[in-house]
PDB file of N, CA and C in Angstrom:
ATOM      1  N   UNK A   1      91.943 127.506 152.755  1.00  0.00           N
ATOM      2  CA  UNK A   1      91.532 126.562 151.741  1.00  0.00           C
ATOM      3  C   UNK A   1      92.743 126.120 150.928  1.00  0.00           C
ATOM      4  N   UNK A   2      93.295 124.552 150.965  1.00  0.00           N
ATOM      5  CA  UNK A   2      94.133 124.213 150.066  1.00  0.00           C
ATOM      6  C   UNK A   2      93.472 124.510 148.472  1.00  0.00           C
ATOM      7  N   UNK A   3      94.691 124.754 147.587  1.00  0.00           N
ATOM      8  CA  UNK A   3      94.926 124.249 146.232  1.00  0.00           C
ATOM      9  C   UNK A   3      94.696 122.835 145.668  1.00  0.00           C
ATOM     10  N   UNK A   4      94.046 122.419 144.772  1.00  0.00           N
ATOM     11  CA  UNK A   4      93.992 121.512 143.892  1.00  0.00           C
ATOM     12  C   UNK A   4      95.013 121.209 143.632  1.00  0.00           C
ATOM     13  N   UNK A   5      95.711 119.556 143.642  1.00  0.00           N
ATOM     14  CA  UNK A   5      96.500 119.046 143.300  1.00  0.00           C
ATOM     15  C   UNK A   5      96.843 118.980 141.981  1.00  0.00           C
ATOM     16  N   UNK A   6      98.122 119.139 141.436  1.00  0.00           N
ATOM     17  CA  UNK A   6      98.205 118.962 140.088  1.00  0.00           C
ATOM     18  C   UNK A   6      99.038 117.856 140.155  1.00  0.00           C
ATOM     19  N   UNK A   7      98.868 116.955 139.244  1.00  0.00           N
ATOM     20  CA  UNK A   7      99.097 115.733 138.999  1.00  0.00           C
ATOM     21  C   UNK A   7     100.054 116.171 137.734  1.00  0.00           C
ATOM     22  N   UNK A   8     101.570 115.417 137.787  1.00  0.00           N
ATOM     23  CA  UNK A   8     102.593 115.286 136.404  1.00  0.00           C
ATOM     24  C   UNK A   8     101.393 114.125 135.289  1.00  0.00           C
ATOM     25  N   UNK A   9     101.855 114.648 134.214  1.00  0.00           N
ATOM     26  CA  UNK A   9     101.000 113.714 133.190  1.00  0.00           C
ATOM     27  C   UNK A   9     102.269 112.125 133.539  1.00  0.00           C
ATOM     28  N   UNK A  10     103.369 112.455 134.014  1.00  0.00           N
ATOM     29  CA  UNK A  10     103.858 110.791 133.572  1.00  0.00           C
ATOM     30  C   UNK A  10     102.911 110.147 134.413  1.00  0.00           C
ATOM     31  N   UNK A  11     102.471 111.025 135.708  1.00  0.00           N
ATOM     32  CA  UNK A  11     101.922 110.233 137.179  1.00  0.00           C
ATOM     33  C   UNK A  11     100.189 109.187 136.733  1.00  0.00           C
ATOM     34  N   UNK A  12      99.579 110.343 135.283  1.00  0.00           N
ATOM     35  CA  UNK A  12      98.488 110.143 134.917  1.00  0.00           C
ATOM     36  C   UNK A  12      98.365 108.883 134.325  1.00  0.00           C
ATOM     37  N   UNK A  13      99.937 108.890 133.578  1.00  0.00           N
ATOM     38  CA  UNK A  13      99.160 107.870 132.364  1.00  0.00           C
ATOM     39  C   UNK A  13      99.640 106.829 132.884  1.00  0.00           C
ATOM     40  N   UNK A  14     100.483 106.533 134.581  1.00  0.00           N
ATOM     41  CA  UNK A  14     101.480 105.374 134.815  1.00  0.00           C
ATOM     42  C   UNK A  14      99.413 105.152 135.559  1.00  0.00           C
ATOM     43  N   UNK A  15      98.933 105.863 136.400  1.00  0.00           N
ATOM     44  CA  UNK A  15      97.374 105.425 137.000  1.00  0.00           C
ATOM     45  C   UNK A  15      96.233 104.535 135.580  1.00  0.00           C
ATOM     46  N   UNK A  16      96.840 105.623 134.549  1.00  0.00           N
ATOM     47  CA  UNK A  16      95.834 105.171 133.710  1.00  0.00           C
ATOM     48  C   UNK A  16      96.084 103.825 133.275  1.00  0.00           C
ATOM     49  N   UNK A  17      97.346 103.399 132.980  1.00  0.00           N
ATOM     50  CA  UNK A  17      97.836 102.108 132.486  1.00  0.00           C
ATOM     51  C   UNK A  17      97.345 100.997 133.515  1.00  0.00           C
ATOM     52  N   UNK A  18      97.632 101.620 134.554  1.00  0.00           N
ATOM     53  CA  UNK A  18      96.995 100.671 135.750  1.00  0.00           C
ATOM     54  C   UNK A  18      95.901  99.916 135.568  1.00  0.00           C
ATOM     55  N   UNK A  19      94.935 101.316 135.679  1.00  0.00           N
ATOM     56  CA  UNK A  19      93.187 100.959 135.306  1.00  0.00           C
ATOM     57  C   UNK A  19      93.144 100.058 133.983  1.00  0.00           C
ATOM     58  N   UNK A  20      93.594 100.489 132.982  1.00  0.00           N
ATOM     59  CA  UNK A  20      93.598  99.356 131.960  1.00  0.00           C
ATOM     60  C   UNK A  20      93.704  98.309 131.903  1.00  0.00           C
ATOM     61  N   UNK A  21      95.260  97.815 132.044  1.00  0.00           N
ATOM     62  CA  UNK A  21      95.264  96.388 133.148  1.00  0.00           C
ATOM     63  C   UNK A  21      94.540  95.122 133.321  1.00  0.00           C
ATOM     64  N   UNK A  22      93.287  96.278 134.340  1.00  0.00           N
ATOM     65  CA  UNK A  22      91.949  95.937 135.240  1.00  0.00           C
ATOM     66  C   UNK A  22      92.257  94.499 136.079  1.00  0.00           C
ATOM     67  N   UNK A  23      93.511  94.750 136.575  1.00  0.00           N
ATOM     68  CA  UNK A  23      94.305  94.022 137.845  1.00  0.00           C
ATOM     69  C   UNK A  23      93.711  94.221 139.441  1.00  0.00           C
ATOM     70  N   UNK A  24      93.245  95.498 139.189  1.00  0.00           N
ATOM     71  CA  UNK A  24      92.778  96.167 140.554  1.00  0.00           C
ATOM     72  C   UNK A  24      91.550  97.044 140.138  1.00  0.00           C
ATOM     73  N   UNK A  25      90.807  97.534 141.003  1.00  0.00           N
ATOM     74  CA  UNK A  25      89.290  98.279 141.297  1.00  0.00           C
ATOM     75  C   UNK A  25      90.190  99.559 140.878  1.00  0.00           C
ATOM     76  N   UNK A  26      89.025 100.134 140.486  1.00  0.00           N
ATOM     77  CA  UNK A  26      89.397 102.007 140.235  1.00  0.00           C
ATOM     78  C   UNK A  26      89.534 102.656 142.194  1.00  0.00           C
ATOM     79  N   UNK A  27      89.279 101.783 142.714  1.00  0.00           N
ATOM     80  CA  UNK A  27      89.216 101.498 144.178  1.00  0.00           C
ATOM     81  C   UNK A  27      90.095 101.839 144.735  1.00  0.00           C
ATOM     82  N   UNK A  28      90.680 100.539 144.544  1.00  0.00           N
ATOM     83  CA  UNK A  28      91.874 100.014 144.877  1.00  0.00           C
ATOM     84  C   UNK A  28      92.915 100.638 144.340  1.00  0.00           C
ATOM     85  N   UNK A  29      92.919 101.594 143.276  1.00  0.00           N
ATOM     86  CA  UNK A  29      94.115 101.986 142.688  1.00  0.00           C
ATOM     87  C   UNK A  29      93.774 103.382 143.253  1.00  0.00           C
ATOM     88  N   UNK A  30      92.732 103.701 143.787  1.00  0.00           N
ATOM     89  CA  UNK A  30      92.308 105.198 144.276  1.00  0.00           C
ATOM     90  C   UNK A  30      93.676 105.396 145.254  1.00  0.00           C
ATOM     91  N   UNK A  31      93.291 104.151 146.340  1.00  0.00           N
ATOM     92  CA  UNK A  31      93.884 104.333 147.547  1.00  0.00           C
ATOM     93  C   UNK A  31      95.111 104.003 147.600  1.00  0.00           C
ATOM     94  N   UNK A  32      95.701 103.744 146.511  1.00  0.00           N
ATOM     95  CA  UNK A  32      97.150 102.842 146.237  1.00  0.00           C
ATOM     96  C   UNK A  32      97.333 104.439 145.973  1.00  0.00           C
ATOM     97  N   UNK A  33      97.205 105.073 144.609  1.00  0.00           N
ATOM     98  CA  UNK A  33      97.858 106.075 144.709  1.00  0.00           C
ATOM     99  C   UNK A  33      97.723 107.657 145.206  1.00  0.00           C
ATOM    100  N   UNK A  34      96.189 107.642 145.614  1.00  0.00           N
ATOM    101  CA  UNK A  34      96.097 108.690 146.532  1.00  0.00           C
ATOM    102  C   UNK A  34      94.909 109.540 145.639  1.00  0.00           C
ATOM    103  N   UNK A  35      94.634 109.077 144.522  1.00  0.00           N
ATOM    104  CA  UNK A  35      93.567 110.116 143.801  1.00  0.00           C
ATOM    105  C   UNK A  35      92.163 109.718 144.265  1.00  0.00           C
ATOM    106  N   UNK A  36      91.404 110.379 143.653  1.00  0.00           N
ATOM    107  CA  UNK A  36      90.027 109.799 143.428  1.00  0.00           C
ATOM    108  C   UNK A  36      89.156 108.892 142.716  1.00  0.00           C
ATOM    109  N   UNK A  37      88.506 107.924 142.896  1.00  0.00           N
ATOM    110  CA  UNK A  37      88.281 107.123 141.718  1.00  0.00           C
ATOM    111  C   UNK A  37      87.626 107.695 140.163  1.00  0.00           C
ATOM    112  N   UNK A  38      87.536 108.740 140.680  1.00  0.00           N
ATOM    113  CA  UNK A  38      86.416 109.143 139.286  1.00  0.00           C
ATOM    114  C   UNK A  38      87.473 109.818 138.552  1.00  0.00           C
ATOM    115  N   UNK A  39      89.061 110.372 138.888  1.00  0.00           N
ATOM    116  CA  UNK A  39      89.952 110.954 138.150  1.00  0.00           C
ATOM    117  C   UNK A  39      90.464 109.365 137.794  1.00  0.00           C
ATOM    118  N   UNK A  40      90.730 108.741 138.158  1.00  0.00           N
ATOM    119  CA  UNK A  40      91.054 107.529 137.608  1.00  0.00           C
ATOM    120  C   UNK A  40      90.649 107.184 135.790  1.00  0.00           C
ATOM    121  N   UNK A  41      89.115 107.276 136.285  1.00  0.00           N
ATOM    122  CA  UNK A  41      87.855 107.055 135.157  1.00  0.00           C
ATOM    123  C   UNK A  41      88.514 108.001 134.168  1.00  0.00           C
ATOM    124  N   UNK A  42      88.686 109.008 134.847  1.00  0.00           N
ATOM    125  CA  UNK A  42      88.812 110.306 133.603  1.00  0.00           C
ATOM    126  C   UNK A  42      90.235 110.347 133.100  1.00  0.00           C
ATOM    127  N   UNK A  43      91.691 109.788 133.707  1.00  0.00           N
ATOM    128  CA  UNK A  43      92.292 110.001 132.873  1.00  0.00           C
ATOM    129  C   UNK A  43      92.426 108.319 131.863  1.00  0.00           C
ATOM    130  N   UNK A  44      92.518 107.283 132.600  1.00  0.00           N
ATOM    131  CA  UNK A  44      91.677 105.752 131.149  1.00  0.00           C
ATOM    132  C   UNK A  44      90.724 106.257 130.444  1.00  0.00           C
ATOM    133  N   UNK A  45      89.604 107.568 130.214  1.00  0.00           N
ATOM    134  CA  UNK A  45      89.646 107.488 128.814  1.00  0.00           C
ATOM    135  C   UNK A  45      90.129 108.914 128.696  1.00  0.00           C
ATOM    136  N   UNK A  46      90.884 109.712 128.651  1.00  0.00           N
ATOM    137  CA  UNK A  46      91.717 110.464 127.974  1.00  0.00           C
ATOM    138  C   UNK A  46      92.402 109.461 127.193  1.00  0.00           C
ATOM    139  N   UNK A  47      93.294 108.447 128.100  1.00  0.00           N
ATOM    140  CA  UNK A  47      94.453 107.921 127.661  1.00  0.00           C
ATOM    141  C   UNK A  47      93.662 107.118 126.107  1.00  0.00           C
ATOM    142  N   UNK A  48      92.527 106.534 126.444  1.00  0.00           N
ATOM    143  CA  UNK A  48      91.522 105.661 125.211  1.00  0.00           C
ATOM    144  C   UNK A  48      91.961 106.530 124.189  1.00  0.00           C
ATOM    145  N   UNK A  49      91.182 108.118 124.112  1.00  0.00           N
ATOM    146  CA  UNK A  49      90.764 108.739 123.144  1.00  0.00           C
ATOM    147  C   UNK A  49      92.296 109.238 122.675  1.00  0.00           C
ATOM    148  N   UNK A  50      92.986 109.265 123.230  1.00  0.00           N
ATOM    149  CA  UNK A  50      94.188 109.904 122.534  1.00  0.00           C
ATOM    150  C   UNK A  50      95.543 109.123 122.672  1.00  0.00           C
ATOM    151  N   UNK A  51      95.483 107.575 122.492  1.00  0.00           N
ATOM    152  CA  UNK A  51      96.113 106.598 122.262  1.00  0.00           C
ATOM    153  C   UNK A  51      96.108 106.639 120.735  1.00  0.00           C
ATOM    154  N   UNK A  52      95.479 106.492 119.723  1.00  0.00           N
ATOM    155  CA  UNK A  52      95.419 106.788 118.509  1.00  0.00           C
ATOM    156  C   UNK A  52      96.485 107.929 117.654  1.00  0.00           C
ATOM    157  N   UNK A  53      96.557 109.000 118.651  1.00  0.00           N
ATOM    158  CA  UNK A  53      97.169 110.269 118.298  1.00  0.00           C
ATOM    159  C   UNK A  53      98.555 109.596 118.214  1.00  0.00           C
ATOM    160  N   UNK A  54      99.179 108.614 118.971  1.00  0.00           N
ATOM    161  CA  UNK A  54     100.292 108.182 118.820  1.00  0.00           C
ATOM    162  C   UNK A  54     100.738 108.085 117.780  1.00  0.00           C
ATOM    163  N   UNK A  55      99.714 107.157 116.760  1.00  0.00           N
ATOM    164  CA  UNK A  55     100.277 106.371 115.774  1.00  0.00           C
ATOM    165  C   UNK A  55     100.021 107.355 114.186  1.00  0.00           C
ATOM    166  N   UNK A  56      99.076 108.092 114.331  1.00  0.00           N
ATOM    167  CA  UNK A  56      99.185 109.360 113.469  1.00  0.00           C
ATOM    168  C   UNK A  56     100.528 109.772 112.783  1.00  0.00           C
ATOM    169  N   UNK A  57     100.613 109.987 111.422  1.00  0.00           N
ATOM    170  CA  UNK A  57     101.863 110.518 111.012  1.00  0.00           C
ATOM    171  C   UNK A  57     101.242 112.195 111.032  1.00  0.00           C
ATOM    172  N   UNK A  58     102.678 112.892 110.716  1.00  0.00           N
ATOM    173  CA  UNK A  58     102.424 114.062 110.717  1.00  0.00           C
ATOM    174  C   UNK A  58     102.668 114.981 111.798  1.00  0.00           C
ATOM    175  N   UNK A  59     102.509 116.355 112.138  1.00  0.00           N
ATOM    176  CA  UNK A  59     102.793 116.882 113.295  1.00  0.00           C
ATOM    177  C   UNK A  59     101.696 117.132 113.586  1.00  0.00           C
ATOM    178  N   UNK A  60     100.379 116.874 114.003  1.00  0.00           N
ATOM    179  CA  UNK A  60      99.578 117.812 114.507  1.00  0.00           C
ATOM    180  C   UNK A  60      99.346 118.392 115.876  1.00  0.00           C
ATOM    181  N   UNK A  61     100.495 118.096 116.558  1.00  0.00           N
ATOM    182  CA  UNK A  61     100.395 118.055 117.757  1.00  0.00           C
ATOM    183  C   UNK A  61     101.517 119.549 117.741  1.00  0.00           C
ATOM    184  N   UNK A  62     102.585 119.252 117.071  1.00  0.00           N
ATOM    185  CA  UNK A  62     103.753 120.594 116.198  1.00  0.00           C
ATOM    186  C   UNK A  62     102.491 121.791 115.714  1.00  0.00           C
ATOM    187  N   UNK A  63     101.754 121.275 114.850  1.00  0.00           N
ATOM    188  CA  UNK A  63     101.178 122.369 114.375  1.00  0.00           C
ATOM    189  C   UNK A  63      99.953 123.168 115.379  1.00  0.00           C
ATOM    190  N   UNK A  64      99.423 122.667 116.751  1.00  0.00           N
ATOM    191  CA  UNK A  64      98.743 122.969 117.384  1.00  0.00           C
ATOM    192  C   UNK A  64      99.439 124.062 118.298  1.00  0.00           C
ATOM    193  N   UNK A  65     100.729 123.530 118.684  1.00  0.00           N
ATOM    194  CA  UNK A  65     101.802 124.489 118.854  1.00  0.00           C
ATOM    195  C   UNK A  65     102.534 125.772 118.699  1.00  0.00           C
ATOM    196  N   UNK A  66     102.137 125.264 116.993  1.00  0.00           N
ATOM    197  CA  UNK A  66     102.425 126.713 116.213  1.00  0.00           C
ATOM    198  C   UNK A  66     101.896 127.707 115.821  1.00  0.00           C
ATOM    199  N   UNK A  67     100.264 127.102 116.295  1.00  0.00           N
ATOM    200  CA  UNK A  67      98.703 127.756 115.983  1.00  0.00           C
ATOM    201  C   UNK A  67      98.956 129.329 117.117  1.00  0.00           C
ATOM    202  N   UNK A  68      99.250 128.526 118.365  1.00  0.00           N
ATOM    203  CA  UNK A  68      99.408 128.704 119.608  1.00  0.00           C
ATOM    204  C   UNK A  68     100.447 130.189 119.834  1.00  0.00           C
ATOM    205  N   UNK A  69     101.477 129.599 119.127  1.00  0.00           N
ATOM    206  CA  UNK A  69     102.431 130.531 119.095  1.00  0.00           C
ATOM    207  C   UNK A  69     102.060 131.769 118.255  1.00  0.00           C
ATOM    208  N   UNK A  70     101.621 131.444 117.244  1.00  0.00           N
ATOM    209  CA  UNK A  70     100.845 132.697 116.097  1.00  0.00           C
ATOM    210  C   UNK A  70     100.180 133.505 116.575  1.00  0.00           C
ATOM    211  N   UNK A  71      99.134 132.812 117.175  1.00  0.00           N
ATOM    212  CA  UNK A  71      98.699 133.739 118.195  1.00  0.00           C
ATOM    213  C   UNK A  71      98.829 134.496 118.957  1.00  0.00           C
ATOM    214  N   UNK A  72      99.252 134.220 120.024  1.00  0.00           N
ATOM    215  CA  UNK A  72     100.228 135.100 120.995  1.00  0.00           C
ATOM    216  C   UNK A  72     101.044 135.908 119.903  1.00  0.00           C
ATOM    217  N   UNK A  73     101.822 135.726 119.092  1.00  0.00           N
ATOM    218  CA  UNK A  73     102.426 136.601 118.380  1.00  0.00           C
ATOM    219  C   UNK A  73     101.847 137.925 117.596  1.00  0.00           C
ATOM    220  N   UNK A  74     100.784 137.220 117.594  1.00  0.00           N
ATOM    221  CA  UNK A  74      99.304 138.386 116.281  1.00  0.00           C
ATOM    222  C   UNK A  74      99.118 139.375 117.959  1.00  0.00           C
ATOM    223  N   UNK A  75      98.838 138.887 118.880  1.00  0.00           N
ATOM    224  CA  UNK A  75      98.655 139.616 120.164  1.00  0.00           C
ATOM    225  C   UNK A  75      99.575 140.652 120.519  1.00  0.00           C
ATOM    226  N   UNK A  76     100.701 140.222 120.465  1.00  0.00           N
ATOM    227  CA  UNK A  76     101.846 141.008 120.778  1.00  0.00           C
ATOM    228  C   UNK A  76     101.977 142.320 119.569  1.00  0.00           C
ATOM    229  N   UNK A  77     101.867 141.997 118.503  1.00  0.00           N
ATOM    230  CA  UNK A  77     101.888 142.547 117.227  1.00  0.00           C
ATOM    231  C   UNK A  77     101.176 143.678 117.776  1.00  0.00           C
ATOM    232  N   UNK A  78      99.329 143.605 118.019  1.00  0.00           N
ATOM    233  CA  UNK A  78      98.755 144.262 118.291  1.00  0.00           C
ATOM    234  C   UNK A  78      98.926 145.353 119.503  1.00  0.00           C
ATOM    235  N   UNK A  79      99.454 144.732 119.976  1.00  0.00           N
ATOM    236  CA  UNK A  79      99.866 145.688 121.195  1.00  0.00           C
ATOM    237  C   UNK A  79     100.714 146.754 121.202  1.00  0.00           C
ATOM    238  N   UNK A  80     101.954 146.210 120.652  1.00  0.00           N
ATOM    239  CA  UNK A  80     103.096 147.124 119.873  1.00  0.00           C
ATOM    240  C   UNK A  80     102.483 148.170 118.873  1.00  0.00           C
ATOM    241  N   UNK A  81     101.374 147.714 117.952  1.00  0.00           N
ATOM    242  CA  UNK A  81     100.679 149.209 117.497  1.00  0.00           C
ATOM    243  C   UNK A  81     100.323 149.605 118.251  1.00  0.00           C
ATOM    244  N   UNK A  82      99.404 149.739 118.925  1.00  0.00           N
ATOM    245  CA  UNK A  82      98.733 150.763 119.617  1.00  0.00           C
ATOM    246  C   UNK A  82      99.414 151.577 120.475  1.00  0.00           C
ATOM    247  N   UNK A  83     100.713 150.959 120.760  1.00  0.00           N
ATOM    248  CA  UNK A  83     101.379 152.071 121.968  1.00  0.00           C
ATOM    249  C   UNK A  83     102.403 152.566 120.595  1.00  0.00           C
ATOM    250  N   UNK A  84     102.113 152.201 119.527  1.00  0.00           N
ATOM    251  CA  UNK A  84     103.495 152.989 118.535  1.00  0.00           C
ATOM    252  C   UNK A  84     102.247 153.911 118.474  1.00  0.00           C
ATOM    253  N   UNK A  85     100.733 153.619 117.783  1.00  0.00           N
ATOM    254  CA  UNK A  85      99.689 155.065 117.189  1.00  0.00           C
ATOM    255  C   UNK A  85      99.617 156.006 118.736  1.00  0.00           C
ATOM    256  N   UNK A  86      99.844 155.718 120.102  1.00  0.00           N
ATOM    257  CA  UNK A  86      99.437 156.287 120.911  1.00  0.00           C
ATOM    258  C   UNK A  86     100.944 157.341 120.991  1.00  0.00           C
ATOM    259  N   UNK A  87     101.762 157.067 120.739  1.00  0.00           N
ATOM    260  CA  UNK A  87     103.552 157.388 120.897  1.00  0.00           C
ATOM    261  C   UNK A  87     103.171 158.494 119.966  1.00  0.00           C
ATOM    262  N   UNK A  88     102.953 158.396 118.647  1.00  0.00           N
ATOM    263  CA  UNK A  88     103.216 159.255 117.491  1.00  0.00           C
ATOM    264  C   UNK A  88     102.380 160.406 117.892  1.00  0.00           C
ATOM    265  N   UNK A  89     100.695 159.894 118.379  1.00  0.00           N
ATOM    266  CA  UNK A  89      99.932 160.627 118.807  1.00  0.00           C
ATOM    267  C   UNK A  89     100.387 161.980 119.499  1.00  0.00           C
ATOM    268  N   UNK A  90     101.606 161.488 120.460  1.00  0.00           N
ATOM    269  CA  UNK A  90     101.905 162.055 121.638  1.00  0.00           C
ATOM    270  C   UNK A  90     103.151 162.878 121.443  1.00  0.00           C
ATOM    271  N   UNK A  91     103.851 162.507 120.090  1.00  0.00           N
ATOM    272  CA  UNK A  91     104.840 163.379 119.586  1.00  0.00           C
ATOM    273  C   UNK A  91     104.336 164.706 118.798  1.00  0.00           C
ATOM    274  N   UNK A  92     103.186 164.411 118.623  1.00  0.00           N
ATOM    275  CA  UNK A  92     102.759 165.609 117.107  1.00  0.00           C
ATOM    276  C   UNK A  92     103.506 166.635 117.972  1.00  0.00           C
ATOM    277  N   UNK A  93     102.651 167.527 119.330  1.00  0.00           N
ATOM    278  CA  UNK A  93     103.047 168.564 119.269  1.00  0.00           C
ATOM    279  C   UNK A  93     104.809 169.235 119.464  1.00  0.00           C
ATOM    280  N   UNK A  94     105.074 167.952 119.457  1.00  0.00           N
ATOM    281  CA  UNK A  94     106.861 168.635 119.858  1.00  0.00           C
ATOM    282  C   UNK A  94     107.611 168.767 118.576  1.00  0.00           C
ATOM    283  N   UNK A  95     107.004 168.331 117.341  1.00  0.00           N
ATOM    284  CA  UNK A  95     107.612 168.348 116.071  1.00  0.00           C
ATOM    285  C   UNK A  95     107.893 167.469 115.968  1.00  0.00           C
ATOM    286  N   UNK A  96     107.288 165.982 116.064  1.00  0.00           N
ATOM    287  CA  UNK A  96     107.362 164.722 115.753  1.00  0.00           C
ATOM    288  C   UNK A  96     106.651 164.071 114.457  1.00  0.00           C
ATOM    289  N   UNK A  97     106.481 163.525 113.715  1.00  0.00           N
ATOM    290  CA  UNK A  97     105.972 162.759 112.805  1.00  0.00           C
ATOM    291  C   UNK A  97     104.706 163.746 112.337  1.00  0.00           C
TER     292      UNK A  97
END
């Protein structure tokens, strides 16, 4: 069984610009570039709904990032205790802590 193709986002939004256009069928641009018509559909309105995000001031795209990163970091944090309470645990009897 092949893998699902992953598509580069430049590849998405150069299809999606296409469809916009509306020069050619979701069809016609299927077979021009090799997708399916209904991923077509789906990335013209990604591109709709988050064309807006462009013109947004601010980072929220930075701060979704950093949400991201916090996270993973609070994770890591957590992890590092438990093998420090399991460590100390494991020192008592030798005259550790």
């Amino acid at each position: 069984m092949s893998k699902r193709k992953q598509h580069a986002p430049e590849f998405k939004a150069k299809v999606a610009l296409e469809a916009l256009k509306g020069e050619e069928t979701a069809a016609e641009l299927a077979s021009r570039f090799g997708v399916h018509p209904t991923m077509i559909h789906q990335w013209k309105r990604a591109l709709l709904e988050g064309a807006s995000g462009v013109f947004e001031r601010g980072s929220s795209k930075k701060a979704a990032i950093y949400e991201e990163q916090v996270k993973e970091l609070h994770a890591k944090i957590g992890e590092l205790a438990v093998a420090n309470s399991f460590l100390e645990r494991k020192l008592k009897p030798w005259g550790g802590k």
